[in-house]
N, C-alpha and C. Protein backbone atom coordinates (compact mmCIF):
# COMPACT_ATOMS: atom_id res chain seq x y z
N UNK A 1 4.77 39.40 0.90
CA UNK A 1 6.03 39.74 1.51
C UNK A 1 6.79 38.49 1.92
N UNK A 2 6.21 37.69 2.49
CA UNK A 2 6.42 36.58 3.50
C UNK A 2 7.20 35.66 1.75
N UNK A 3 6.83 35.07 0.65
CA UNK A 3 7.06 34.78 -0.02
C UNK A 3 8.67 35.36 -1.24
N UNK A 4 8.66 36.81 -0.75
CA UNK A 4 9.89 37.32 -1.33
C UNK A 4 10.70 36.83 -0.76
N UNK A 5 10.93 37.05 0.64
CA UNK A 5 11.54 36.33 1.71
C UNK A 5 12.38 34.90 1.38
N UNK A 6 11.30 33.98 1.54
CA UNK A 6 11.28 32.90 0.74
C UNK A 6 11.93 32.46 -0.71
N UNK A 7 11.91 33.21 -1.40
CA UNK A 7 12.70 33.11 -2.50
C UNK A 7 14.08 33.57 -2.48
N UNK A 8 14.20 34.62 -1.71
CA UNK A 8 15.53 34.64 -1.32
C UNK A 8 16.33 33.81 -0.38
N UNK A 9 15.48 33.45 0.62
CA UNK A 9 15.96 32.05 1.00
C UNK A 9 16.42 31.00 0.07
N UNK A 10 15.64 30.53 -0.51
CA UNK A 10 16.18 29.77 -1.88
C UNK A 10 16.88 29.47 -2.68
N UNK A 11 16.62 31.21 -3.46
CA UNK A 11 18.22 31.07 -4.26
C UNK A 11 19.31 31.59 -3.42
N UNK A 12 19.62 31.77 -2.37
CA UNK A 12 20.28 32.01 -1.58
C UNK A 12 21.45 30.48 -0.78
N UNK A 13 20.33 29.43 -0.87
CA UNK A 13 20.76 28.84 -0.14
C UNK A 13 21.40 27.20 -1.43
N UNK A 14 22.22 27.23 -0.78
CA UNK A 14 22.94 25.94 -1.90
C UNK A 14 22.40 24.89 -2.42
N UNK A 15 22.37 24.34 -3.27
CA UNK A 15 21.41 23.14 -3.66
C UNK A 15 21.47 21.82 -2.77
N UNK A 16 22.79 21.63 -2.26
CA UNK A 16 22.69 20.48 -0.99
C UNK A 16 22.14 20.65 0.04
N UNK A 17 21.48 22.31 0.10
CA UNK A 17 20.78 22.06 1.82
C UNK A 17 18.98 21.45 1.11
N UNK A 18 18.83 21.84 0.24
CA UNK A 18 17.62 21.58 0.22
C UNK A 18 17.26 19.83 0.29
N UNK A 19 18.50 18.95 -0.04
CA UNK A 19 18.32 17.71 -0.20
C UNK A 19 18.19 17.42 0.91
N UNK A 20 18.52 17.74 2.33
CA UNK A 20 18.70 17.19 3.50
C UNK A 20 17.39 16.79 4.14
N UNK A 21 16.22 16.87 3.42
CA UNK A 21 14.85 17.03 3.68
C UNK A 21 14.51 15.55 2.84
N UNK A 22 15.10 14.75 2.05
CA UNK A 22 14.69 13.88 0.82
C UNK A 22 14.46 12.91 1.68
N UNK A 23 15.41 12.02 2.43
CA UNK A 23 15.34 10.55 3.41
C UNK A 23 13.56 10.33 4.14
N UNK A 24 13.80 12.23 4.34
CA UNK A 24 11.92 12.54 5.17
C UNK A 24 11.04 11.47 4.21
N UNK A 25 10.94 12.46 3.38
CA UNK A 25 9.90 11.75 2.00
C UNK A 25 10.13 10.46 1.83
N UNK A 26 11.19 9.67 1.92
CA UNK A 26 11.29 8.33 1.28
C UNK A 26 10.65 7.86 2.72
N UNK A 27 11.32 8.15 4.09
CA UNK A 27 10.36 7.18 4.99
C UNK A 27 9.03 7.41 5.83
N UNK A 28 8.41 8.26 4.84
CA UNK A 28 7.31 8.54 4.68
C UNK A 28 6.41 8.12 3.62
N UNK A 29 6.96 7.25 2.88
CA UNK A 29 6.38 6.58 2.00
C UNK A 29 6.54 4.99 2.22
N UNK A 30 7.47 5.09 2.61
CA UNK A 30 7.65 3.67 3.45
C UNK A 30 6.78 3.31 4.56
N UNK A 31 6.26 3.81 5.76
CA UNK A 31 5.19 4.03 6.40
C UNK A 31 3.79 4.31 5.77
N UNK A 32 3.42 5.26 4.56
CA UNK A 32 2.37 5.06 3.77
C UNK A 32 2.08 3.48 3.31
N UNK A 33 3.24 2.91 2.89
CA UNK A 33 2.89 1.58 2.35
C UNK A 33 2.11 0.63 3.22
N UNK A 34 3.16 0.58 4.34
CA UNK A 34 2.82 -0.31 5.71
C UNK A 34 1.59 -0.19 6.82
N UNK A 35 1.42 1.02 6.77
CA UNK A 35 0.07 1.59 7.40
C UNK A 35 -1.43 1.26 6.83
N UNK A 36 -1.09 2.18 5.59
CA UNK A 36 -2.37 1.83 4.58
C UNK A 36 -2.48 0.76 4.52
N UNK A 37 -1.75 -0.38 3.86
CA UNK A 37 -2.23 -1.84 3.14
C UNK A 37 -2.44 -2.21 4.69
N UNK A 38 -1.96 -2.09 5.98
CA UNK A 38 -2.06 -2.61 7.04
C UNK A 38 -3.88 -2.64 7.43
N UNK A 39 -4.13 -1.51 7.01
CA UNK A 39 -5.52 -0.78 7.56
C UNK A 39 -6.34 -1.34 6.88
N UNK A 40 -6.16 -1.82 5.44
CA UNK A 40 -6.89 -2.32 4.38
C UNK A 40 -6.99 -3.63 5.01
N UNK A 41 -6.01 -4.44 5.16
CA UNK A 41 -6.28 -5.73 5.61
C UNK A 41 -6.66 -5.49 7.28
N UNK A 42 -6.77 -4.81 7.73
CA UNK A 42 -7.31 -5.14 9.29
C UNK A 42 -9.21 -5.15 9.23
N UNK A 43 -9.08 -4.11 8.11
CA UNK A 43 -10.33 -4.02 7.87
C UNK A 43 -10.85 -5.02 7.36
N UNK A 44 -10.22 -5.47 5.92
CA UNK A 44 -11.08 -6.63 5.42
C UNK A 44 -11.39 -7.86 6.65
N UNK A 45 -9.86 -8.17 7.52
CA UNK A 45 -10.15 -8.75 8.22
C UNK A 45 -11.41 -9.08 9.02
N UNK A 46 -11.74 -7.80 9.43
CA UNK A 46 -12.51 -7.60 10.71
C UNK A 46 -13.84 -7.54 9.92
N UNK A 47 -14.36 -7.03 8.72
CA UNK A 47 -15.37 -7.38 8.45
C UNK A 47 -15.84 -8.42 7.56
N UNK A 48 -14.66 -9.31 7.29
CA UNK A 48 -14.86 -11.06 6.77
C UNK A 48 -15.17 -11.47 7.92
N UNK A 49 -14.57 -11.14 9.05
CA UNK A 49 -14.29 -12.18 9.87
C UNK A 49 -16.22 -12.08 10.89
N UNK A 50 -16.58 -11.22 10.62
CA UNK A 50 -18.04 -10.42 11.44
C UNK A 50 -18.49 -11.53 10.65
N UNK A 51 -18.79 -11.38 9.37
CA UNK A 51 -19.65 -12.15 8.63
C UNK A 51 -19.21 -13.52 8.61
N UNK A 52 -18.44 -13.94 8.83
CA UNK A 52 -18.11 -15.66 9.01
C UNK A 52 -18.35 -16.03 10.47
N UNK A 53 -18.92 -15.12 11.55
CA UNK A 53 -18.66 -15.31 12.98
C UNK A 53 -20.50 -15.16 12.92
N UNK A 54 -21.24 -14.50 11.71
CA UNK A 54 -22.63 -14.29 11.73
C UNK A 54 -23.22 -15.90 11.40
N UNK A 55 -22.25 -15.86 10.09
CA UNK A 55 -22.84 -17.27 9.37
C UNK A 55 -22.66 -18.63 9.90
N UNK A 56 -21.51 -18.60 10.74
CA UNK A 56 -20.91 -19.67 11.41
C UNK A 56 -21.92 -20.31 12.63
N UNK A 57 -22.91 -19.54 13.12
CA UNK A 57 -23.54 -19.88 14.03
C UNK A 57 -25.06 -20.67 13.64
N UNK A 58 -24.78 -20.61 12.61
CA UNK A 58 -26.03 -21.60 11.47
C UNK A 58 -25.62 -22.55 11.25
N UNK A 59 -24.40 -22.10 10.37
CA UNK A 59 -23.56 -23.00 8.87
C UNK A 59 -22.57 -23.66 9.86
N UNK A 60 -22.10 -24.10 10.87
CA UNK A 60 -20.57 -24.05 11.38
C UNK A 60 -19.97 -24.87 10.89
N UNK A 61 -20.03 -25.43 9.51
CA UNK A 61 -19.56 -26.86 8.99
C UNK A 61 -18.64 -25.73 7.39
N UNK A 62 -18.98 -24.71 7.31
CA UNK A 62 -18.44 -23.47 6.58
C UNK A 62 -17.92 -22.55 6.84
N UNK A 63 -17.43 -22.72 8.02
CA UNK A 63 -16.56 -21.75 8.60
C UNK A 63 -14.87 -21.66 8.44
N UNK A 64 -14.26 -22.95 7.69
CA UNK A 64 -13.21 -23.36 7.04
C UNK A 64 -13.01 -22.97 5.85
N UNK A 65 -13.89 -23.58 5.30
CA UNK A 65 -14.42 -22.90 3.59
C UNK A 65 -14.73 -21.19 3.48
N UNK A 66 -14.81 -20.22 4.23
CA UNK A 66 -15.22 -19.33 4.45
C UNK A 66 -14.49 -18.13 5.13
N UNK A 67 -13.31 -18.89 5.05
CA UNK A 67 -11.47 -18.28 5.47
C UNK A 67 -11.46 -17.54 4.27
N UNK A 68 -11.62 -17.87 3.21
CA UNK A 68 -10.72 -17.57 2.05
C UNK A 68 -10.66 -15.83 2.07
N UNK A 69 -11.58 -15.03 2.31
CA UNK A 69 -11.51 -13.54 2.56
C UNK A 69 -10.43 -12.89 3.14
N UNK A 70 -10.57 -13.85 4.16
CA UNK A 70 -9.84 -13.58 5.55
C UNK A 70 -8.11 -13.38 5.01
N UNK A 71 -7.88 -14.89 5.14
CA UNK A 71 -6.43 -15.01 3.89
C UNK A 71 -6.53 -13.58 2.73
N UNK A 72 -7.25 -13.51 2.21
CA UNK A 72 -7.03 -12.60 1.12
C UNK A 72 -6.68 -10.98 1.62
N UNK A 73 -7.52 -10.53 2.60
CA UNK A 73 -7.01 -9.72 3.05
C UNK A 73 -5.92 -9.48 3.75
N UNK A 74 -5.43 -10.59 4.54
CA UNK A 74 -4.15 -10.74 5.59
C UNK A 74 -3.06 -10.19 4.23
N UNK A 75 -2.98 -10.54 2.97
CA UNK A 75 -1.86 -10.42 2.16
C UNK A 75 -1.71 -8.81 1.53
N UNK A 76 -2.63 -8.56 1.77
CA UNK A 76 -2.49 -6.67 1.77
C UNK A 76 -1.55 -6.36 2.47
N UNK A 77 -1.11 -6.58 3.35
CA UNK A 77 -0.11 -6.37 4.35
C UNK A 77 0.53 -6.49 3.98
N UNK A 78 1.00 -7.89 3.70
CA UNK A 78 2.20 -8.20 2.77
C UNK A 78 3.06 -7.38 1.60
N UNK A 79 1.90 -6.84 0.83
CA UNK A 79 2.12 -6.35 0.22
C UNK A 79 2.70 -4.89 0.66
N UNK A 80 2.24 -4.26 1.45
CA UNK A 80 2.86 -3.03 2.30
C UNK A 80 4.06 -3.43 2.75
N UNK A 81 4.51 -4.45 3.46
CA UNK A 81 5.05 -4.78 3.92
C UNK A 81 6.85 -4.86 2.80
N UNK A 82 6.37 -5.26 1.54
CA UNK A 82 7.09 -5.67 0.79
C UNK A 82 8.18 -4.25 0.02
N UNK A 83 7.31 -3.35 -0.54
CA UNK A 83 7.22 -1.87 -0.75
C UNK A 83 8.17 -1.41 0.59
N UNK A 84 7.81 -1.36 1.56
CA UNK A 84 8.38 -0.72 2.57
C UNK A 84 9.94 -1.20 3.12
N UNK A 85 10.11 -2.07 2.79
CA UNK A 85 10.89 -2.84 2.99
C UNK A 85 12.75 -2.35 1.49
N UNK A 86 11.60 -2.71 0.46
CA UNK A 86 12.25 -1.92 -0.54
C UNK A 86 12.68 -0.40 -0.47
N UNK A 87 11.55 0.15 -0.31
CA UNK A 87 12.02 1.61 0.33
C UNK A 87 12.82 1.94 1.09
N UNK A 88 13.20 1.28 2.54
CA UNK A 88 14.03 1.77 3.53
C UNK A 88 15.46 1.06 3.24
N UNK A 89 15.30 0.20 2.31
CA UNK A 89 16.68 -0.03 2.33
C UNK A 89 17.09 0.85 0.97
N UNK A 90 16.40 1.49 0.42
CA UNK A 90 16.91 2.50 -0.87
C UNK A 90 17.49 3.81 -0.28
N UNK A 91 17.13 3.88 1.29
CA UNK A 91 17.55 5.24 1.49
C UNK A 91 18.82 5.39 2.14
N UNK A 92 19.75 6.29 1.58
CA UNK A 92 20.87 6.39 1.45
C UNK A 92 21.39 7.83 1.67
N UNK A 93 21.15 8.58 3.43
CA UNK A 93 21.65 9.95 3.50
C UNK A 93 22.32 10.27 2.48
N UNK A 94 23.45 9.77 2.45
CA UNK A 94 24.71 10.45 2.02
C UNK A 94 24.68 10.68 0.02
N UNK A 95 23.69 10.40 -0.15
CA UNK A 95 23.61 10.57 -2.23
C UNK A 95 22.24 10.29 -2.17
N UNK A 96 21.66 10.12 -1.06
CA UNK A 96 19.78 10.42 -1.17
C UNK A 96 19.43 11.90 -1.96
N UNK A 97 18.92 12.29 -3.10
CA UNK A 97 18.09 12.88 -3.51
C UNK A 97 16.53 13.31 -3.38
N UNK A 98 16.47 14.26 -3.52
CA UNK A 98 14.92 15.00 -3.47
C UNK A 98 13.84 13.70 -4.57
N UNK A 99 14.41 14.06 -5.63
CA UNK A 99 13.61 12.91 -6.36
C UNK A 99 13.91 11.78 -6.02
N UNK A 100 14.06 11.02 -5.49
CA UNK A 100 14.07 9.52 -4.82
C UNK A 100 13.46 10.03 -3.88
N UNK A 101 13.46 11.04 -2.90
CA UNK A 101 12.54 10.70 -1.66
C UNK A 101 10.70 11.03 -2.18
N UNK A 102 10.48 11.90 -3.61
CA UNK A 102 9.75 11.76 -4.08
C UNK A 102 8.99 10.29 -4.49
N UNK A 103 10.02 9.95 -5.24
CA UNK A 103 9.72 8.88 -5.88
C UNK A 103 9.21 7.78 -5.06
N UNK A 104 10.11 7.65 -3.72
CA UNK A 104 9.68 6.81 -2.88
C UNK A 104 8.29 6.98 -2.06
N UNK A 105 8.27 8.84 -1.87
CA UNK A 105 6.87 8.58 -1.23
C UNK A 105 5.79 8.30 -2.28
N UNK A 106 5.96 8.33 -3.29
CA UNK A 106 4.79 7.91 -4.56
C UNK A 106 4.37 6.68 -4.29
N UNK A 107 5.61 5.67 -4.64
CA UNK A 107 5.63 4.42 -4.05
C UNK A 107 4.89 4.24 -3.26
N UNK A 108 5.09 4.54 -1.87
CA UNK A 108 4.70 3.88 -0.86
C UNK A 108 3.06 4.43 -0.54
N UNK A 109 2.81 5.69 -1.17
CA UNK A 109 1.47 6.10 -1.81
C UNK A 109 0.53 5.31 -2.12
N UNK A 110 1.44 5.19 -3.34
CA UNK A 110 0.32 4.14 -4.99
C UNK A 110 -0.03 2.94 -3.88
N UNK A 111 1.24 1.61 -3.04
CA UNK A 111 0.69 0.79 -2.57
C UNK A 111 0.32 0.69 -1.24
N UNK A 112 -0.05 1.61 -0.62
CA UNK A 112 -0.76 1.81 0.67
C UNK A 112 -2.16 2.20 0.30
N UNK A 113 -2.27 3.17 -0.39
CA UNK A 113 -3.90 3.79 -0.62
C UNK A 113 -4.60 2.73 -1.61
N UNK A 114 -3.83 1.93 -2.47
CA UNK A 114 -4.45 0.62 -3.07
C UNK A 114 -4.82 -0.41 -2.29
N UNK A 115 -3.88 -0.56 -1.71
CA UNK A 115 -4.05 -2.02 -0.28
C UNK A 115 -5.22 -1.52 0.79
N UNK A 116 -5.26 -0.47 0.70
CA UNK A 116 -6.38 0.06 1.58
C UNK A 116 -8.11 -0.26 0.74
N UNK A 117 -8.06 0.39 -0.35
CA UNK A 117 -9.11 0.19 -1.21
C UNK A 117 -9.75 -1.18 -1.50
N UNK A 118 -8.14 -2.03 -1.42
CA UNK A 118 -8.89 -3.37 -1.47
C UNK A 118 -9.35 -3.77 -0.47
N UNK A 119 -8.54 -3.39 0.55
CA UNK A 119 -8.99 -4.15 1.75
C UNK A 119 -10.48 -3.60 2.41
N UNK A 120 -10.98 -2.59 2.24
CA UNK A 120 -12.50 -2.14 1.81
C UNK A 120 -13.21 -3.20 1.08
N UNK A 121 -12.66 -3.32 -0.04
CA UNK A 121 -13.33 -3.98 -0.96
C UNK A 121 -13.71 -5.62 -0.79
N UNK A 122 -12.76 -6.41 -0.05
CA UNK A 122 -12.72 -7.38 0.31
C UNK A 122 -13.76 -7.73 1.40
N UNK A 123 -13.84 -6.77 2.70
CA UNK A 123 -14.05 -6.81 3.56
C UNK A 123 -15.55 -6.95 3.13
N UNK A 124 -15.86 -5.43 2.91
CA UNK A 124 -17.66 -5.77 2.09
C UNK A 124 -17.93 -7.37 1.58
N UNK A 125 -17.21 -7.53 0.39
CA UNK A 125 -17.94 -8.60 -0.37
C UNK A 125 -17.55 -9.88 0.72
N UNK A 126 -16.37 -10.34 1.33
CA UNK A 126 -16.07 -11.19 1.91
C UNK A 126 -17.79 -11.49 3.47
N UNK A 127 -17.48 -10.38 3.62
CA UNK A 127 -18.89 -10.31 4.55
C UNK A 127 -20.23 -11.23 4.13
N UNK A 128 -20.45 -9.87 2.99
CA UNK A 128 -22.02 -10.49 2.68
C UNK A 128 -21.79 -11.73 1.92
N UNK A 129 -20.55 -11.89 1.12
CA UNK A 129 -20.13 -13.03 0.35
C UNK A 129 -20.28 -14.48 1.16
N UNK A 130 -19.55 -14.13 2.08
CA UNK A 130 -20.03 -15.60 3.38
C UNK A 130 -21.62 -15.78 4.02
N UNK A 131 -22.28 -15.09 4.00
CA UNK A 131 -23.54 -14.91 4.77
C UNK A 131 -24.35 -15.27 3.57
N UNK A 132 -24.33 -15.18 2.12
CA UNK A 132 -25.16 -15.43 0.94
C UNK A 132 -24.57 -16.67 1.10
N UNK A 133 -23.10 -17.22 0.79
CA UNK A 133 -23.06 -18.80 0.52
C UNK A 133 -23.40 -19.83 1.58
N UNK A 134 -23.74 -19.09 3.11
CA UNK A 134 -24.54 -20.10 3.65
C UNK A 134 -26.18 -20.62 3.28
N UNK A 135 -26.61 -19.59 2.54
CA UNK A 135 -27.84 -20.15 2.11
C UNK A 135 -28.22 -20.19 0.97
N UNK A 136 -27.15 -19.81 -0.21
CA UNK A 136 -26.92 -20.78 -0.97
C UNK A 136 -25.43 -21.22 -2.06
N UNK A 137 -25.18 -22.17 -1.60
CA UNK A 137 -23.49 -22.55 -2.14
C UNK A 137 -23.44 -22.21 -3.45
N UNK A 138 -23.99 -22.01 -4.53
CA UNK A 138 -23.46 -21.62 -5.62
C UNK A 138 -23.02 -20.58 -6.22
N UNK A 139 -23.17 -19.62 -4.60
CA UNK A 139 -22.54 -18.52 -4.96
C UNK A 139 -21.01 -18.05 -4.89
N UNK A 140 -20.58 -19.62 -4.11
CA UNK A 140 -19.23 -19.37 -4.10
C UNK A 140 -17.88 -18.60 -4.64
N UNK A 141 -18.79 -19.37 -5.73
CA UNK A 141 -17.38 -19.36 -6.83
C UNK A 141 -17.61 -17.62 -7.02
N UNK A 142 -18.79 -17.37 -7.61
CA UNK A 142 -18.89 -16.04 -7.92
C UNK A 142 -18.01 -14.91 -6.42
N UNK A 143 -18.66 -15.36 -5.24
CA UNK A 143 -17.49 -14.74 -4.55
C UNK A 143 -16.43 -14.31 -4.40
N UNK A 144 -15.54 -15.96 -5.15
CA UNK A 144 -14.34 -16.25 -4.88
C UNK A 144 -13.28 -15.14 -6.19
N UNK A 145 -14.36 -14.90 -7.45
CA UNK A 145 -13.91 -14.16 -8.57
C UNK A 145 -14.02 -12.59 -8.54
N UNK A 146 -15.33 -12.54 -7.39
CA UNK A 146 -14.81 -10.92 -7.26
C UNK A 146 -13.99 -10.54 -6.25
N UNK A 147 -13.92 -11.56 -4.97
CA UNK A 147 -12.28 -11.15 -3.95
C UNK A 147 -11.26 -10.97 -5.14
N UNK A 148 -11.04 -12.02 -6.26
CA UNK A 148 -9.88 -11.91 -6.51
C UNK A 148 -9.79 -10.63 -7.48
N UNK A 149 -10.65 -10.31 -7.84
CA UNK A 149 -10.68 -8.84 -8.49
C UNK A 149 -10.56 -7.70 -7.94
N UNK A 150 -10.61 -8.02 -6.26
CA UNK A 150 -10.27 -7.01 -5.26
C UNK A 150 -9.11 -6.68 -4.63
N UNK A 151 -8.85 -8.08 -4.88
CA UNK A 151 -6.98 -8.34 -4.82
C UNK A 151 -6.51 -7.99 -5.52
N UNK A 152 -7.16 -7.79 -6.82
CA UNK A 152 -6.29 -7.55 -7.90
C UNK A 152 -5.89 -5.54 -8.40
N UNK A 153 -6.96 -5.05 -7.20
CA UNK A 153 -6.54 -3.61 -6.98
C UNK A 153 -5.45 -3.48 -6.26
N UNK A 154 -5.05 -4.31 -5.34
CA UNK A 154 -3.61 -3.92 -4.36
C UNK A 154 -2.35 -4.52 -5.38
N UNK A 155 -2.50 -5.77 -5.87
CA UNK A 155 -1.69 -6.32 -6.96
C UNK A 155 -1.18 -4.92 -8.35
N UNK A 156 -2.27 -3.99 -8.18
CA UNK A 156 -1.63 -3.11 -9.34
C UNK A 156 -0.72 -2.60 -8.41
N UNK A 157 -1.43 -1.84 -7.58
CA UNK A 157 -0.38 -1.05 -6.45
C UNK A 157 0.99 -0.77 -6.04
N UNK A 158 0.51 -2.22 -5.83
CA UNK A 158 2.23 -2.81 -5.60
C UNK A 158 3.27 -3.06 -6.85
N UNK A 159 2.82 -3.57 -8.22
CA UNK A 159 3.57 -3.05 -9.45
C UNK A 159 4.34 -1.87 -9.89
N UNK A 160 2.61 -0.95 -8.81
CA UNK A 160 3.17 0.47 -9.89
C UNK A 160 4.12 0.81 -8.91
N UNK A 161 3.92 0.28 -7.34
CA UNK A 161 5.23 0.62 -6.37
C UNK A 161 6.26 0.36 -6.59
N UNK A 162 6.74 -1.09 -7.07
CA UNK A 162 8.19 -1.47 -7.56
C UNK A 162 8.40 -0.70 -8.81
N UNK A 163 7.58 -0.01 -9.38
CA UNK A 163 7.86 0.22 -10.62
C UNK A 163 8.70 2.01 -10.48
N UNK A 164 7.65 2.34 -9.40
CA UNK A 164 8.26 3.83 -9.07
C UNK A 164 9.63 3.69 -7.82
N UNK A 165 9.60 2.78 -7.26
CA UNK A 165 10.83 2.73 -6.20
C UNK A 165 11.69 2.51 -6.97
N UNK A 166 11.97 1.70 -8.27
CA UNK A 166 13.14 1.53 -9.29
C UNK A 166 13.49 2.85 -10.18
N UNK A 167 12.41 3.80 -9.73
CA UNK A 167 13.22 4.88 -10.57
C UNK A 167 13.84 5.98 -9.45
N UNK A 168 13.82 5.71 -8.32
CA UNK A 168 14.80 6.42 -6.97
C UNK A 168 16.18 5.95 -7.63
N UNK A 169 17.09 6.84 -7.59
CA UNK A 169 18.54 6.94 -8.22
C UNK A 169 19.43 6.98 -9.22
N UNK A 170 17.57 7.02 -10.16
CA UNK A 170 17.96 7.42 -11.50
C UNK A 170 18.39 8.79 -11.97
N UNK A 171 18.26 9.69 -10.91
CA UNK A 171 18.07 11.07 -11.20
C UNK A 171 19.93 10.98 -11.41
N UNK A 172 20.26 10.36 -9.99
CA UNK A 172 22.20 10.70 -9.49
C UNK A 172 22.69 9.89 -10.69
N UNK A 173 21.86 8.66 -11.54
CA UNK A 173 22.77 7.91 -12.54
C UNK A 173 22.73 9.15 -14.25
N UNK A 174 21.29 10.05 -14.17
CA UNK A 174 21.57 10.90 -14.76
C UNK A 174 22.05 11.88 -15.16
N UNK A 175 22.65 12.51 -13.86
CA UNK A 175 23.24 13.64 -13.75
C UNK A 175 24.83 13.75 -13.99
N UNK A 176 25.40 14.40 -15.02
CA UNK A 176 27.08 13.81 -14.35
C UNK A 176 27.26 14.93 -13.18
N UNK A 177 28.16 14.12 -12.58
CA UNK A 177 28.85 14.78 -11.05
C UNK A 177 29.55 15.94 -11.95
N UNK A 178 29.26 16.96 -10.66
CA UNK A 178 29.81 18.12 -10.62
C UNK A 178 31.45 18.06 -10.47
N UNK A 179 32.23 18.59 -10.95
CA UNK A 179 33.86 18.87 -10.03
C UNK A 179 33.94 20.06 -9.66
C-alpha cells in the first residue's frame, strides 16, 4: 500500500523537486573522502607509530629511519583531503543534479574507503616492518616496497575519485535545456 502511495508521489511530483536532495549526496561524499582517508591515516599512524615507540627503546639510533610509515600514512589524508576539496567546490544548488550528487558521493566513496584500506595496510606492515628492521636491517628495503604498494591502494582511489568527480555535470552538458 505504503509503496502505491509512493509512486504517486512521484509521478506526481515535478522533476525539480526531486533534485533538491542532490547537494545532500555530493557533501556526503565529500565527508566520505575526508573522514575515511582521515581514519586510514590516523590508524596507520598510531600503529607505525606503537611499533617505532616498541623498537625505539632498543634501536633509538632508528627511530628517524623508521618515520617513513608514519609519513606514508599522514598522506592518506591528503589525499581525502584533495577529493573533498574538489567536491565541495563542484557543488552548485542552483544546476546541481541528482547525478553529480551521485557521482560525487562515488567519488568521495572510491577515495575514502581506499585511504582507509591503506591506511590498515600501512599501519600493520609499518608496525611489524619497524620492529623486524631493528633486528635485522635488510629488511628494509623489502618494507619500504610493500608500504609503497599500500600506498599504492589509496593512489588508485584517488584516480578513480578525480576520475568520477569529472563526470558531475556531464549529465546538464548532455541534456539540451528544456524551453
Amino acid at each position: 500500500m505504503a509503496s502505491h502511495y509512493n509512486r504517486i508521489l512521484l509521478q506526481d511530483a515535478p522533476a525539480q523537486d526531486n533534485q533538491d536532495t542532490a547537494p545532500f549526496f555530493g557533501f556526503i561524499g565529500a565527508a566520505a573522502a575526508l573522514v575515511f582517508s582521515c581514519m586510514g591515516a590516523a590508524y596507520g599512524t598510531a600503529k607505525s607509530g606503537v611499533g617505532i615507540a616498541s623498537m625505539g627503546v632498543m634501536r633509538p639510533e632508528l627511530v628517524m629511519k623508521s618515520i617513513v610509515p608514519v609519513v606514508m600514512a599522514g598522506v592518506l589524508g591528503i589525499y581525502g583531503l584533495i577529493i573533498a576539496v574538489i567536491i565541495s567546490t563542484g557543488v552548485n544548488p542552483a544546476s546541481y543534479k541528482l547525478y553529480d550528487g551521485f557521482a560525487h558521493l562515488a567519488s568521495g566513496l572510491a577515495c575514502g574507503l581506499a585511504g582507509l584500506a591503506a591506511g590498515m595496510a600501512i599501519g600493520i606492515v609499518g608496525d611489524a616492518g619497524v620492529r623486524a628492521n631493528a633486528q635485522q636491517p635488510k629488511l628494509f628495503v623489502g618494507m619500504i616496497l610493500i608500504l609503497i604498494f599500500a600506498e599504492a591502494l589509496a593512489l588508485y582511489g584517488l584516480i578513480v575519485g578525480i576520475i568520477l568527480s569529472s563526470k558531475a555535470g556531464a549529465a546538464a552538458a548532455a541534456t539540451p535545456a528544456a524551453h
